[in-house]
C-alpha atoms as a PDB file:
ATOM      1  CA  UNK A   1       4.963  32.707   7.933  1.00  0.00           C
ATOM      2  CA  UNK A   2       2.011  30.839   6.060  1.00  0.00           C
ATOM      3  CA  UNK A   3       3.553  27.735   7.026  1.00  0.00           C
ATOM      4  CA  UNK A   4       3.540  28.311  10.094  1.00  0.00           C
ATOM      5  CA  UNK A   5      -0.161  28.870   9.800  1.00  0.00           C
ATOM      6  CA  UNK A   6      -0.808  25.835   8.116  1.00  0.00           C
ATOM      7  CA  UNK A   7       1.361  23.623  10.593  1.00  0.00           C
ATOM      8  CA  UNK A   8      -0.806  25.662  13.420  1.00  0.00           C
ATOM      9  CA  UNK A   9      -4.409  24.811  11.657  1.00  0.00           C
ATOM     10  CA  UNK A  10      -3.059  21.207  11.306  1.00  0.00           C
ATOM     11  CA  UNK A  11      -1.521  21.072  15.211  1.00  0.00           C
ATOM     12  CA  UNK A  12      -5.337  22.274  16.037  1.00  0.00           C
ATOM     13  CA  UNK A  13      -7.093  19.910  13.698  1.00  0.00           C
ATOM     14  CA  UNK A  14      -4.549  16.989  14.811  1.00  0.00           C
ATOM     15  CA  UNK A  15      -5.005  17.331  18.701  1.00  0.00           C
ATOM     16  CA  UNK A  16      -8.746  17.678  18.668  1.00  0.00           C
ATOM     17  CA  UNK A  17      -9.130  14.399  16.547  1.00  0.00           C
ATOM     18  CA  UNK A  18      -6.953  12.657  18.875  1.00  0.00           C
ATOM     19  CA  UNK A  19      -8.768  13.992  22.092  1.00  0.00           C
ATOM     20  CA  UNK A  20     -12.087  12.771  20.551  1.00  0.00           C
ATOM     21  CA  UNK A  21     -10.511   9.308  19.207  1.00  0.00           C
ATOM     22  CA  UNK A  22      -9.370   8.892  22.853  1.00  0.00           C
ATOM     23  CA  UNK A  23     -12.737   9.663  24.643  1.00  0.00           C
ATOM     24  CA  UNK A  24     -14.118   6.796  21.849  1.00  0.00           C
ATOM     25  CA  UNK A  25     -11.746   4.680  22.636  1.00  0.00           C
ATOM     26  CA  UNK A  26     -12.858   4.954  26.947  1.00  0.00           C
ATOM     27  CA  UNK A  27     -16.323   4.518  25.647  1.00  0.00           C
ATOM     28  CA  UNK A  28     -15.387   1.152  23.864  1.00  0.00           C
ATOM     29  CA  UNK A  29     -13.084   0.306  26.731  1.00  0.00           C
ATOM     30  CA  UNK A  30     -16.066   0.516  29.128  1.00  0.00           C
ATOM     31  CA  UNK A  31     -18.063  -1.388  26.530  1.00  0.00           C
ATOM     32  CA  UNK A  32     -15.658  -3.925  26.948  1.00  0.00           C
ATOM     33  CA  UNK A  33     -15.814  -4.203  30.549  1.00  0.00           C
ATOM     34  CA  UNK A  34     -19.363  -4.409  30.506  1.00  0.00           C
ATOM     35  CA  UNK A  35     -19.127  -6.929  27.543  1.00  0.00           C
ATOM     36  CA  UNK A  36     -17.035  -9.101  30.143  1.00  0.00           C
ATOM     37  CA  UNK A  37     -19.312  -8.762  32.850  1.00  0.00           C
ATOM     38  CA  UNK A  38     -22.321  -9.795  30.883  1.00  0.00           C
ATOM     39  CA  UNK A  39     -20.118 -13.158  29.503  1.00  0.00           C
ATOM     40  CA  UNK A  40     -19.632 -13.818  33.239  1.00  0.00           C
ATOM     41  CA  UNK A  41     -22.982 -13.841  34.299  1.00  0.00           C
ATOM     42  CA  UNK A  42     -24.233 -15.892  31.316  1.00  0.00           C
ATOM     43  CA  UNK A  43     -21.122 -18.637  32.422  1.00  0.00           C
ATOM     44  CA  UNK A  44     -22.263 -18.844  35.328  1.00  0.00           C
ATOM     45  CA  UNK A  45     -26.008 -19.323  34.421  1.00  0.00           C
ATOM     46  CA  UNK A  46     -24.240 -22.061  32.055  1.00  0.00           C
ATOM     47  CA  UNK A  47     -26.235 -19.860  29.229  1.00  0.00           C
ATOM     48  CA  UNK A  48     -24.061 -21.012  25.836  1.00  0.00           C
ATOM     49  CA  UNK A  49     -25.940 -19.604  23.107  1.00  0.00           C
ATOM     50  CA  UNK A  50     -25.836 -15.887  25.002  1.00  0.00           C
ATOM     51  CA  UNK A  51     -21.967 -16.537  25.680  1.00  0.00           C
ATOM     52  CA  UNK A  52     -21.395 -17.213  22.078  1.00  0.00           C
ATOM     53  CA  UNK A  53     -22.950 -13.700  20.775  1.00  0.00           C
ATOM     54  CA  UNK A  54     -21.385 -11.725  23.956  1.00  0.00           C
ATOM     55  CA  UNK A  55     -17.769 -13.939  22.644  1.00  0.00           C
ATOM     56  CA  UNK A  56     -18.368 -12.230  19.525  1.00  0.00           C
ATOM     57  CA  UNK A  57     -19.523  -8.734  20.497  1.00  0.00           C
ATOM     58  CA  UNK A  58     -16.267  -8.587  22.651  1.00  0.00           C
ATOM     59  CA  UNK A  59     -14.055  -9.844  19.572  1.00  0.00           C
ATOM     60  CA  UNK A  60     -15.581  -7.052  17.715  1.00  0.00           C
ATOM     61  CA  UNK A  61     -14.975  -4.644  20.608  1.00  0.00           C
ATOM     62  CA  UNK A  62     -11.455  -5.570  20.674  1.00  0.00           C
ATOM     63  CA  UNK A  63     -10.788  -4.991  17.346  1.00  0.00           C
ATOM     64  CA  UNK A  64     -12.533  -1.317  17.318  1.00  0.00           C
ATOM     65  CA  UNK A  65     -10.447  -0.261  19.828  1.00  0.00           C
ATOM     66  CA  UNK A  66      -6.663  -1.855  18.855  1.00  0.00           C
ATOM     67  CA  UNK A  67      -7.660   0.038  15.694  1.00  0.00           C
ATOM     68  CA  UNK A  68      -8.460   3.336  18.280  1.00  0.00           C
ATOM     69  CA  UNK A  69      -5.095   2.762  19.527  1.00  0.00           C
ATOM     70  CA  UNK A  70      -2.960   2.529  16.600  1.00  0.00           C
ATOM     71  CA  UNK A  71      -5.170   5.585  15.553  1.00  0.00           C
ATOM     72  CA  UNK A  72      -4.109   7.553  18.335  1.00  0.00           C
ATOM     73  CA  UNK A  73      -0.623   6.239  18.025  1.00  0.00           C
ATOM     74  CA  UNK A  74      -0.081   7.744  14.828  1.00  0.00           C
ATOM     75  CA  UNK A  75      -2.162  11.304  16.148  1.00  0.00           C
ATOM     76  CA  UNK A  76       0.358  11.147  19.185  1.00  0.00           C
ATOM     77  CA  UNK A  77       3.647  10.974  17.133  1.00  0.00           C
ATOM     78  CA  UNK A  78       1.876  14.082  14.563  1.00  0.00           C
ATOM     79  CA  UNK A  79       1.486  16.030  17.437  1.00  0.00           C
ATOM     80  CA  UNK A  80       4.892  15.477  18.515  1.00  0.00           C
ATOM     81  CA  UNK A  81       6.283  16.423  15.521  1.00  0.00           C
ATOM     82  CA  UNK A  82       4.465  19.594  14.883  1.00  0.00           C
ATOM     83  CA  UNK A  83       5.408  20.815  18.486  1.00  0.00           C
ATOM     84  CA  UNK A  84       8.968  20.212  17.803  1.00  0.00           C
ATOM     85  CA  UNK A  85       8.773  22.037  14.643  1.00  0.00           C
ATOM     86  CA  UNK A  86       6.757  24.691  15.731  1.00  0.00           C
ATOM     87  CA  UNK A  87       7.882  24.963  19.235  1.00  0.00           C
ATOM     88  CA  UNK A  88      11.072  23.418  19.753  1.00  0.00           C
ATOM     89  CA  UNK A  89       9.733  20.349  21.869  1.00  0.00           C
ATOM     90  CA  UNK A  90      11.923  17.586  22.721  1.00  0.00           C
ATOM     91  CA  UNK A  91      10.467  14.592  20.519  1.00  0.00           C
ATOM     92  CA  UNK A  92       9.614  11.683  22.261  1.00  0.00           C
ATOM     93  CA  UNK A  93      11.833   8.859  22.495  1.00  0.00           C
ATOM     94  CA  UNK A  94      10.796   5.510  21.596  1.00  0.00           C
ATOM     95  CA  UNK A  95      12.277   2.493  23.417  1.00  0.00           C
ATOM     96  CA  UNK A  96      11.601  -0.854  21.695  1.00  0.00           C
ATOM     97  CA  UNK A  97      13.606  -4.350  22.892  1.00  0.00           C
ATOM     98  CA  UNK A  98      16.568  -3.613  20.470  1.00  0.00           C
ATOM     99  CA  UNK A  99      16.866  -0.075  21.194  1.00  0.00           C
ATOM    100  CA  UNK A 100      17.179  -0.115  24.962  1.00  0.00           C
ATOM    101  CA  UNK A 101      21.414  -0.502  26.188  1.00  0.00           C
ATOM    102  CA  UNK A 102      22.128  -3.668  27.603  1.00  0.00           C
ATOM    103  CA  UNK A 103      22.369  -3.506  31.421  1.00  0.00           C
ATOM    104  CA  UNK A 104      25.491  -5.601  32.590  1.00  0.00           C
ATOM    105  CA  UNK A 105      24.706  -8.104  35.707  1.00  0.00           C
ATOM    106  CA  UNK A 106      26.237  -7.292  38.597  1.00  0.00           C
ATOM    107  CA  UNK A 107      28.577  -9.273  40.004  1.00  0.00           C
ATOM    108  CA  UNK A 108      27.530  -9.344  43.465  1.00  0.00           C
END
């Protein structure tokens, strides 16, 4: 019964660090945008000094949020498992290239 607990205190703890790591990662994704928009401008004003430090803020960007996303990756598949343990929930299945079943061509 304790287990349970625990594995109900982590579920909790688990889902509300992924909920905030995916309202940072829309905050960095509209970042990004704006980033973009910015670069645009300054291209088209031929402005090459401001298009070098907006190329960098939007390498930076990037990087925060792949690192959001394998983040919430990993908070995803938790969840997942704590549901099916807890709850019975159907894991998720993951389909990668050399999972999926070849689909014969058609002969038509």
């Amino acid at each position: 019964m304790e287990r349970r607990f625990l594995m109900l205190d982590e579920l909790y703890i688990v889902s509300v660090r992924f909920k905030k790591a995916g309202e940072q990662c829309y905050q960095l994704t509209r970042r990004m945008r704006e980033l973009i928009n910015r670069y645009s401008m300054a291209d088209e004003y031929e402005n090459t000094h401001y298009q070098e430090q907006l190329e960098k803020r939007i390498q930076i960007v990037d990087g925060f949020i792949t690192v959001y996303t394998r983040y919430l990756e990993k908070k995803r598949d938790r969840i997942a498992e704590l549901r099916h343990e807890l709850f019975g929930d159907p894991l998720p299945v993951e389909q990668n290239e050399d999972d999926r079943e070849a689909v014969p061509a058609s002969d038509e």
